[in-house]
C-alpha atoms as a PDB file:
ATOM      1  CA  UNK A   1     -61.579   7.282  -1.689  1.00  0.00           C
ATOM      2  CA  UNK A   2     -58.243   9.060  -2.495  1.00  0.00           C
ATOM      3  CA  UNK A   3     -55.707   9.158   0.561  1.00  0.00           C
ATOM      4  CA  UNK A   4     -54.984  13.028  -0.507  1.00  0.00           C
ATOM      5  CA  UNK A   5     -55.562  15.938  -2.807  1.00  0.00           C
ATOM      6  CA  UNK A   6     -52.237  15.639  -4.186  1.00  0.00           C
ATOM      7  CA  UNK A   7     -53.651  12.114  -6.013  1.00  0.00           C
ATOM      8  CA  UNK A   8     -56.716  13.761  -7.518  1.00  0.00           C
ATOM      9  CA  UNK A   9     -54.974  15.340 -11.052  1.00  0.00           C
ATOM     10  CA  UNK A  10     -53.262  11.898 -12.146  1.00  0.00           C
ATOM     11  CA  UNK A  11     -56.216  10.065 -10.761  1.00  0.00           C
ATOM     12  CA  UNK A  12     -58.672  12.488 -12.952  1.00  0.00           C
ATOM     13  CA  UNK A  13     -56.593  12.211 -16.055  1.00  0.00           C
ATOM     14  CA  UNK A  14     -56.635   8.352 -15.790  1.00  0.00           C
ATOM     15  CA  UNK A  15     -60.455   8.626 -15.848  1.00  0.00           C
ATOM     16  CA  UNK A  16     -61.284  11.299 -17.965  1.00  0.00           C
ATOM     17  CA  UNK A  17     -58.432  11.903 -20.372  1.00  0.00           C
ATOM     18  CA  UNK A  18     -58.840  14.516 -23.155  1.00  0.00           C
ATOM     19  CA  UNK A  19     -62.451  15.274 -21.561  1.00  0.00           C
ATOM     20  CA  UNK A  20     -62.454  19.174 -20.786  1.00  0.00           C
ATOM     21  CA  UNK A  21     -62.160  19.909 -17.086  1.00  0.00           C
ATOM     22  CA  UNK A  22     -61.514  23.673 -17.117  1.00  0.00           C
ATOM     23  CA  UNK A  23     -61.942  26.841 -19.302  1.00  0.00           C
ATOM     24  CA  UNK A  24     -60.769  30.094 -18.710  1.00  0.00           C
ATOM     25  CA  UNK A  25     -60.572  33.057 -20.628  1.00  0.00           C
ATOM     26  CA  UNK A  26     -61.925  31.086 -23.715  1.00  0.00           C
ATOM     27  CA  UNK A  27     -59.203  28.666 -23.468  1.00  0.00           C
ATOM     28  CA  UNK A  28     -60.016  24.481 -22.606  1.00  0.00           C
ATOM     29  CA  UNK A  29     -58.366  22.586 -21.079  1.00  0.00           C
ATOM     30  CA  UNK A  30     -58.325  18.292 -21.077  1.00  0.00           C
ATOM     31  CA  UNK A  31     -58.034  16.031 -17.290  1.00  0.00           C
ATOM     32  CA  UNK A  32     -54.590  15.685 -19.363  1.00  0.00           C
ATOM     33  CA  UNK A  33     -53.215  18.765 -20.203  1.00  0.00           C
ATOM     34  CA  UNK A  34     -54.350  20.147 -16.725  1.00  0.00           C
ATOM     35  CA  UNK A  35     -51.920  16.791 -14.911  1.00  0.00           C
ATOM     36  CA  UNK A  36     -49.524  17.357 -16.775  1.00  0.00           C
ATOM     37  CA  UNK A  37     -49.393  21.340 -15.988  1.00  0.00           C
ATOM     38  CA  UNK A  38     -49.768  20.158 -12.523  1.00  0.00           C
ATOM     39  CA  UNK A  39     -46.655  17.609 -12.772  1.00  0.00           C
ATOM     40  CA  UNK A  40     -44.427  20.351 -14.535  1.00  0.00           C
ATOM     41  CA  UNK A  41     -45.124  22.938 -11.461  1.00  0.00           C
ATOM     42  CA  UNK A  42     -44.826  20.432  -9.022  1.00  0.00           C
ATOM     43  CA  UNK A  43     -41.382  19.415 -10.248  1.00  0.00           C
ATOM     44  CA  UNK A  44     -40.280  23.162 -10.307  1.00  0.00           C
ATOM     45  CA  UNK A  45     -41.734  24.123  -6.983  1.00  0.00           C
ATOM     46  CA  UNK A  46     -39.611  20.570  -5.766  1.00  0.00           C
ATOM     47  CA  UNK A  47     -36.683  22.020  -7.718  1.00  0.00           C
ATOM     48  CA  UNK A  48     -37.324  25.015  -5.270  1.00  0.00           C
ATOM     49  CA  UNK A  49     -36.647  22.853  -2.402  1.00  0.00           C
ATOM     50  CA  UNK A  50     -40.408  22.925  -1.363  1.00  0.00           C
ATOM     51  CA  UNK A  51     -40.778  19.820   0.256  1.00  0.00           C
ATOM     52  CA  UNK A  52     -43.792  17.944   1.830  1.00  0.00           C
ATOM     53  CA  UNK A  53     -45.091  19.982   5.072  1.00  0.00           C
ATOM     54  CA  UNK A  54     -43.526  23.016   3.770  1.00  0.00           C
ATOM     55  CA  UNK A  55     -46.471  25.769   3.864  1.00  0.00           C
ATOM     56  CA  UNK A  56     -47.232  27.725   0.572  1.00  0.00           C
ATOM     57  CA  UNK A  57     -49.004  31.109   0.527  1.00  0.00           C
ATOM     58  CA  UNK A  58     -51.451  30.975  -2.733  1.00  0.00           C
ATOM     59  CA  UNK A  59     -52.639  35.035  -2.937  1.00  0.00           C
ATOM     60  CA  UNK A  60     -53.947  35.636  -6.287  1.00  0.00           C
ATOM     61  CA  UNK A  61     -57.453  35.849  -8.144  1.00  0.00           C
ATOM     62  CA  UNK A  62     -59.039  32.911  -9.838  1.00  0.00           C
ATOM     63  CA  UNK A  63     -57.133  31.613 -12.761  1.00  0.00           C
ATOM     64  CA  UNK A  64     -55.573  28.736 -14.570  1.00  0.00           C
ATOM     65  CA  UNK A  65     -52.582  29.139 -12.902  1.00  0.00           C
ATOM     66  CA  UNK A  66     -54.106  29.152  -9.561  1.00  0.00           C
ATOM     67  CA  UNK A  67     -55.833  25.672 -10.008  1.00  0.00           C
ATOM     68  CA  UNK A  68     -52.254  24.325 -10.887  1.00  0.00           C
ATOM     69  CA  UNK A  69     -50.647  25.643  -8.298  1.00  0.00           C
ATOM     70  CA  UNK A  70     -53.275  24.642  -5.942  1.00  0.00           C
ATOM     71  CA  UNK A  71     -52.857  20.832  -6.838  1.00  0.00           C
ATOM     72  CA  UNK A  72     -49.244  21.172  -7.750  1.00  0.00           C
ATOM     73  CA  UNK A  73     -48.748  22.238  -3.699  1.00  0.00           C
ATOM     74  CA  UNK A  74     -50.635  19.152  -2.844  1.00  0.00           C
ATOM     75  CA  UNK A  75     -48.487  16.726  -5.126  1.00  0.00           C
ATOM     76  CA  UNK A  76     -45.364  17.126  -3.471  1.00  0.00           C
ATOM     77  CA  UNK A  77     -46.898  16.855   0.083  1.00  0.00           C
ATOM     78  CA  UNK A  78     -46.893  20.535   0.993  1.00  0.00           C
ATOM     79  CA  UNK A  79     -49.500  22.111   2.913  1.00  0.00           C
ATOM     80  CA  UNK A  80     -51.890  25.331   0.653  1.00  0.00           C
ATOM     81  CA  UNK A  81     -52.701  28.422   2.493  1.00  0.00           C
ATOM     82  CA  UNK A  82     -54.810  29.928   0.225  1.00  0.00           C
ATOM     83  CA  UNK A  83     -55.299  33.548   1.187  1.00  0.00           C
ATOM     84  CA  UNK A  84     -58.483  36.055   0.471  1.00  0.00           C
ATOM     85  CA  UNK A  85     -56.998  38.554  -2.284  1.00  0.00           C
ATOM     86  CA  UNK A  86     -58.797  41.383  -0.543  1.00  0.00           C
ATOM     87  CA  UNK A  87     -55.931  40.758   2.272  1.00  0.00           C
ATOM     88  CA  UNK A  88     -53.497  43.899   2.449  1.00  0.00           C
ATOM     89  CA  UNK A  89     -49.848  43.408   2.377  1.00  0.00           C
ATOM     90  CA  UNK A  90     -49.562  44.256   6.177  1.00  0.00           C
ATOM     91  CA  UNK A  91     -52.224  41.544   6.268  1.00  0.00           C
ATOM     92  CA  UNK A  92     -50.913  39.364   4.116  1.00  0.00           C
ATOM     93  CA  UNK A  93     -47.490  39.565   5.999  1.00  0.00           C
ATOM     94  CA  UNK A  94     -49.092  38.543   9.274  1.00  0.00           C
ATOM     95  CA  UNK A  95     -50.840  35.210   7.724  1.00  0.00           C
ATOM     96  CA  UNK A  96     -46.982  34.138   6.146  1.00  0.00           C
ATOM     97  CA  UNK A  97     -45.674  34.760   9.413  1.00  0.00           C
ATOM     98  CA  UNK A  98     -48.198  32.750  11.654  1.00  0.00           C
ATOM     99  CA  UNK A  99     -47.889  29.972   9.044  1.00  0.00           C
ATOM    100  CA  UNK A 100     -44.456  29.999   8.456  1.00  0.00           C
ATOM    101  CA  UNK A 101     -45.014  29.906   4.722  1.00  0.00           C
ATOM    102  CA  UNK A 102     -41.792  29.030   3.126  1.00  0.00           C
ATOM    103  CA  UNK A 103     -42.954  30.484  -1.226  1.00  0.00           C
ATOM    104  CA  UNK A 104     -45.659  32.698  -2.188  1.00  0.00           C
ATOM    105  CA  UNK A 105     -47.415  32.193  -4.984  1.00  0.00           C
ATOM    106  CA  UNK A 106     -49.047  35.300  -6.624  1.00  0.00           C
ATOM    107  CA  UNK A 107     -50.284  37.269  -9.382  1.00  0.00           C
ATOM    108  CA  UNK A 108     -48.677  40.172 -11.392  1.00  0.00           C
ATOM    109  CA  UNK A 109     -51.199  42.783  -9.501  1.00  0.00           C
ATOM    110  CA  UNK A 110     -49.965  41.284  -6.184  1.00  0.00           C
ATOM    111  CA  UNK A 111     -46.669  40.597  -6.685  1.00  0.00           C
ATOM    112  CA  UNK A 112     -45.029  44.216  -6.114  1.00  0.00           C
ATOM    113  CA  UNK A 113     -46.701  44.866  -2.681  1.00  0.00           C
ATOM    114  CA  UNK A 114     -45.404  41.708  -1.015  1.00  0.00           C
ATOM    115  CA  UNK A 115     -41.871  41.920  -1.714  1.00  0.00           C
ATOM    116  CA  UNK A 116     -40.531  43.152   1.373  1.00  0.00           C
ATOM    117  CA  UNK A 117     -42.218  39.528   2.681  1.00  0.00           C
ATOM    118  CA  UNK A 118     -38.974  37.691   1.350  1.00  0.00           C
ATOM    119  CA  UNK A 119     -36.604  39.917   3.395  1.00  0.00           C
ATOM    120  CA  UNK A 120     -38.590  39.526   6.664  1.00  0.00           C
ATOM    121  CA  UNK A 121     -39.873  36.695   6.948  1.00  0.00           C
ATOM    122  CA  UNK A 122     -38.283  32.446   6.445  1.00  0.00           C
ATOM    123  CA  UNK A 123     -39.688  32.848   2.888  1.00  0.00           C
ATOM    124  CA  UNK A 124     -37.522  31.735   0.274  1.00  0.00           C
ATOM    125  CA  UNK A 125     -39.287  32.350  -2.961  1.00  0.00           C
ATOM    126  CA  UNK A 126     -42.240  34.143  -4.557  1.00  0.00           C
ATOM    127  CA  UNK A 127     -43.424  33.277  -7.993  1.00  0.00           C
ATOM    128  CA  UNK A 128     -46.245  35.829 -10.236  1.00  0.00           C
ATOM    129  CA  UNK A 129     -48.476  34.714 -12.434  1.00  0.00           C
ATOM    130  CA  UNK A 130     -47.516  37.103 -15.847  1.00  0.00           C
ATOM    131  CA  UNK A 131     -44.134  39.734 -15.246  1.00  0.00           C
ATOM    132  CA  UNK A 132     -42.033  39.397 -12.221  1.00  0.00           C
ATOM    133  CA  UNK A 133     -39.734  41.671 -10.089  1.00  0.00           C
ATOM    134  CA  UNK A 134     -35.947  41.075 -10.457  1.00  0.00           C
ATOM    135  CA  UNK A 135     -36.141  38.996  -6.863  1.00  0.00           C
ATOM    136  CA  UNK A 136     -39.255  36.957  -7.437  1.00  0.00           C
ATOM    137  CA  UNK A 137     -40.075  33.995 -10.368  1.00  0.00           C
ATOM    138  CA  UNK A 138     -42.007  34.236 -12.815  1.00  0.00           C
ATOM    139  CA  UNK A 139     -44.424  31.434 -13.272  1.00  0.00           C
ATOM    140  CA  UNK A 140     -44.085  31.198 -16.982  1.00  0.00           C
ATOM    141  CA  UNK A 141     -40.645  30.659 -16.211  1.00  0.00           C
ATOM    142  CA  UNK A 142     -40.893  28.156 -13.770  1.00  0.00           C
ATOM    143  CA  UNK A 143     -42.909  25.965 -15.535  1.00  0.00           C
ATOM    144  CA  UNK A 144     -40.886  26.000 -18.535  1.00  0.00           C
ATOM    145  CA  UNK A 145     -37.770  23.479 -17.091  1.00  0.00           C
ATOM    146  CA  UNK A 146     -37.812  19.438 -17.542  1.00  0.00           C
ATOM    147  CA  UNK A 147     -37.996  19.044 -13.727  1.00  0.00           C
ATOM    148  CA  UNK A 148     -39.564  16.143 -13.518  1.00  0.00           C
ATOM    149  CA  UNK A 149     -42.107  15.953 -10.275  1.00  0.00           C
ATOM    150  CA  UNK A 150     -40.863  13.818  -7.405  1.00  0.00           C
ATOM    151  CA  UNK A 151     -42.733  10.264  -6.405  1.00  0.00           C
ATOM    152  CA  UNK A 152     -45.992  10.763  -4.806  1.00  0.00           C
ATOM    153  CA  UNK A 153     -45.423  11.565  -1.352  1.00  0.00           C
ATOM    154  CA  UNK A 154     -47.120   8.952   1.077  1.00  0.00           C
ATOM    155  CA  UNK A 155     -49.124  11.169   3.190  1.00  0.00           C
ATOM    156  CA  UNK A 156     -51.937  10.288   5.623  1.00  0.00           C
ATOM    157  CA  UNK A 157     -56.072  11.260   4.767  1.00  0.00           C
ATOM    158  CA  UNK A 158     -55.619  12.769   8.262  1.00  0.00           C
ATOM    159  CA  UNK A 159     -52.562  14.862   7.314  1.00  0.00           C
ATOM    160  CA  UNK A 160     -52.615  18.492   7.111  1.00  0.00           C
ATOM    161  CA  UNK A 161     -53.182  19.681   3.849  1.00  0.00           C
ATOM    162  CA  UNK A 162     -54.960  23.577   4.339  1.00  0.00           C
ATOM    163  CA  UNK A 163     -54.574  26.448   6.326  1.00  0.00           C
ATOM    164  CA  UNK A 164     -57.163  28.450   5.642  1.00  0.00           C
ATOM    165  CA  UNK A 165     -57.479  32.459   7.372  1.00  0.00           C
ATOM    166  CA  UNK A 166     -60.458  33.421   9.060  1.00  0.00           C
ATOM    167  CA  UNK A 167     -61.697  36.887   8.365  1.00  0.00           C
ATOM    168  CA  UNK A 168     -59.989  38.345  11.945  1.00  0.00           C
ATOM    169  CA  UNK A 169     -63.060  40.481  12.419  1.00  0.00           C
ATOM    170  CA  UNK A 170     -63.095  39.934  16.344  1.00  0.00           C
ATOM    171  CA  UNK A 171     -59.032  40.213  16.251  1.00  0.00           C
ATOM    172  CA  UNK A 172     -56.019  39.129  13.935  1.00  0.00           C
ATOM    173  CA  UNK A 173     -57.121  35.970  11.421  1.00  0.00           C
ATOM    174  CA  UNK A 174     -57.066  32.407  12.864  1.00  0.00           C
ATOM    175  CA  UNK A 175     -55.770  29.656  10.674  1.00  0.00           C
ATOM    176  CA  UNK A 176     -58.322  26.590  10.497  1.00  0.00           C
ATOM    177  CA  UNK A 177     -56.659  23.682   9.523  1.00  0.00           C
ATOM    178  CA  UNK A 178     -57.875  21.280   7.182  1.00  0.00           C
ATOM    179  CA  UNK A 179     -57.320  17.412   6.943  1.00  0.00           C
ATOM    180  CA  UNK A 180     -56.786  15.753   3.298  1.00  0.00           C
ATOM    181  CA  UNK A 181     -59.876  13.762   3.736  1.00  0.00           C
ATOM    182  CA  UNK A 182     -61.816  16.663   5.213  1.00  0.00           C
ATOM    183  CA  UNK A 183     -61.225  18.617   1.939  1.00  0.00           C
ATOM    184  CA  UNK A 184     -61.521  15.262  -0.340  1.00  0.00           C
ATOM    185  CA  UNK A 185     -64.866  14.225   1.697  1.00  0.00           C
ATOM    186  CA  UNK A 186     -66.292  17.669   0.693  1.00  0.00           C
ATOM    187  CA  UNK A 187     -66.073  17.850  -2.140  1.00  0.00           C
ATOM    188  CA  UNK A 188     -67.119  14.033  -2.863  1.00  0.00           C
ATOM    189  CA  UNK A 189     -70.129  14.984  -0.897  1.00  0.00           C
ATOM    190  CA  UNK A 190     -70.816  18.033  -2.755  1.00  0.00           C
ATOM    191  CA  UNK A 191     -70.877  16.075  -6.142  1.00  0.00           C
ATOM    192  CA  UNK A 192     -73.349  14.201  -4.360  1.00  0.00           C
ATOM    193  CA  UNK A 193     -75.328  17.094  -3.864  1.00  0.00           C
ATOM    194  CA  UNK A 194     -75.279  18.405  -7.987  1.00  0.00           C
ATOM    195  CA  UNK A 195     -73.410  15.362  -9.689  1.00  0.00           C
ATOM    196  CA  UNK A 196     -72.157  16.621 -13.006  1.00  0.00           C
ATOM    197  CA  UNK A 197     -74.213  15.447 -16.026  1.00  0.00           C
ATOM    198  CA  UNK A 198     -71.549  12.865 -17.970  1.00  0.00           C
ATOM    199  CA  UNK A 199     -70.535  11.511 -14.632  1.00  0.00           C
ATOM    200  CA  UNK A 200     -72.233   8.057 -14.643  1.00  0.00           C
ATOM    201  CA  UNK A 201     -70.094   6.506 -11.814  1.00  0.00           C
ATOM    202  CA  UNK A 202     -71.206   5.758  -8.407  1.00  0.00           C
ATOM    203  CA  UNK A 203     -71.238   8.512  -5.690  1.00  0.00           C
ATOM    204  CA  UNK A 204     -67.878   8.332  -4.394  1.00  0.00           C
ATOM    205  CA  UNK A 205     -69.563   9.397  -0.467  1.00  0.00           C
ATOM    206  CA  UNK A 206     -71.950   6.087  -0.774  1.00  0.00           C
ATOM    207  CA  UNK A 207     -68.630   3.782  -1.855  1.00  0.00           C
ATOM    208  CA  UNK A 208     -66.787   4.816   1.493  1.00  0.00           C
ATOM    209  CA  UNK A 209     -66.761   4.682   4.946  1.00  0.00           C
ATOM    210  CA  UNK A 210     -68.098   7.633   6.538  1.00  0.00           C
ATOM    211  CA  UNK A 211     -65.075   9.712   7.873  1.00  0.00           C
ATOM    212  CA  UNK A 212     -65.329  11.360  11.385  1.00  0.00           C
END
């Protein structure tokens, strides 16, 4: 079992390769091309001076980008606070705040309504997927540098690696926090559960030790 998310894209690729992992909008993409998307954004968002246990805000719809992100937070040791895209801005303000999110990442639909978040709040940057406002990045952009990602961060299974919103229906949205090998556990024992048809190996669940 993998200590934390933040191993699971090189870890993939070594295992998989050119095998397709993702398509979206038509497009494919390899265990390979998807790393090394994820090692380009993680270099940038380190080039950011996003560090590990820095909080990022991840508001935007399913998408490429968003898996990359998603993974790319992980690989530098920072913490994902990935937030419902039905929040409001007001709403959305509130969740940075409580989790003292230092970047946003977003999408181009997003993007305009969360601006004033920078000037409030301790958050230093805010990328959109697709065209972005003179004061935010635009992920295109980012992802376009040689930064090269930084070593992988030595962080504990029982590190903090999500901070994920409860609805708030009763009151204003409690973050539940998420261990690495909560998350990585999951999802091991949901392949478990529907194991994908070309994956011959072993259930990863059966080849650990149960985790409390």
């Amino acid at each position: 079992m993998l200590d934390h998310i933040g191993q699971i894209p090189a870890h993939a690729a070594r295992n998989f390769q050119d095998r397709e992992v993702l398509v979206f909008e038509g497009v494919s993409y390899s265990f390979n091309e998807l790393n090394t998307l994820i090692e380009k954004t993680a270099g940038a968002l380190h080039g950011l001076g996003i560090g590990e246990g820095d909080v990022v805000t991840l508001y935007a719809s399913n998408s490429w980008q968003w898996v990359v992100s998603y993974f790319a937070i992980a690989r530098i040791g920072a913490v994902i606070n990935p937030v419902n895209t039905m929040l409001t801005p007001v709403e959305i303000e509130f969740v940075v705040k409580d989790c003292g999110a230092r970047a946003i990442i977003t999408s181009a639909d997003k993007v305009a309504g969360i601006m004033g978040v920078k000037n409030s709040l301790n958050v230093t940057s805010i990328i959109s997927f697709g065209p972005a406002p003179s004061d935010a990045i635009s992920f295109d952009d980012l992802i376009s540098g040689d930064t090269a990602a930084p070593a992988m961060p030595d962080v504990a299974p029982e590190a903090l690696s999500t901070i994920a919103y409860t609805s708030g229906t009763t009151g204003h949205p409690k973050g539940a926090m998420q261990s690495h090998k909560a998350v990585i556990f999951n999802g091991a024992m949901t392949t478990c559960a529907g194991p994908l048809t070309w994956w011959s190996a072993p259930c990863p669940a059966r080849m650990s030790t149960p985790m409390s």
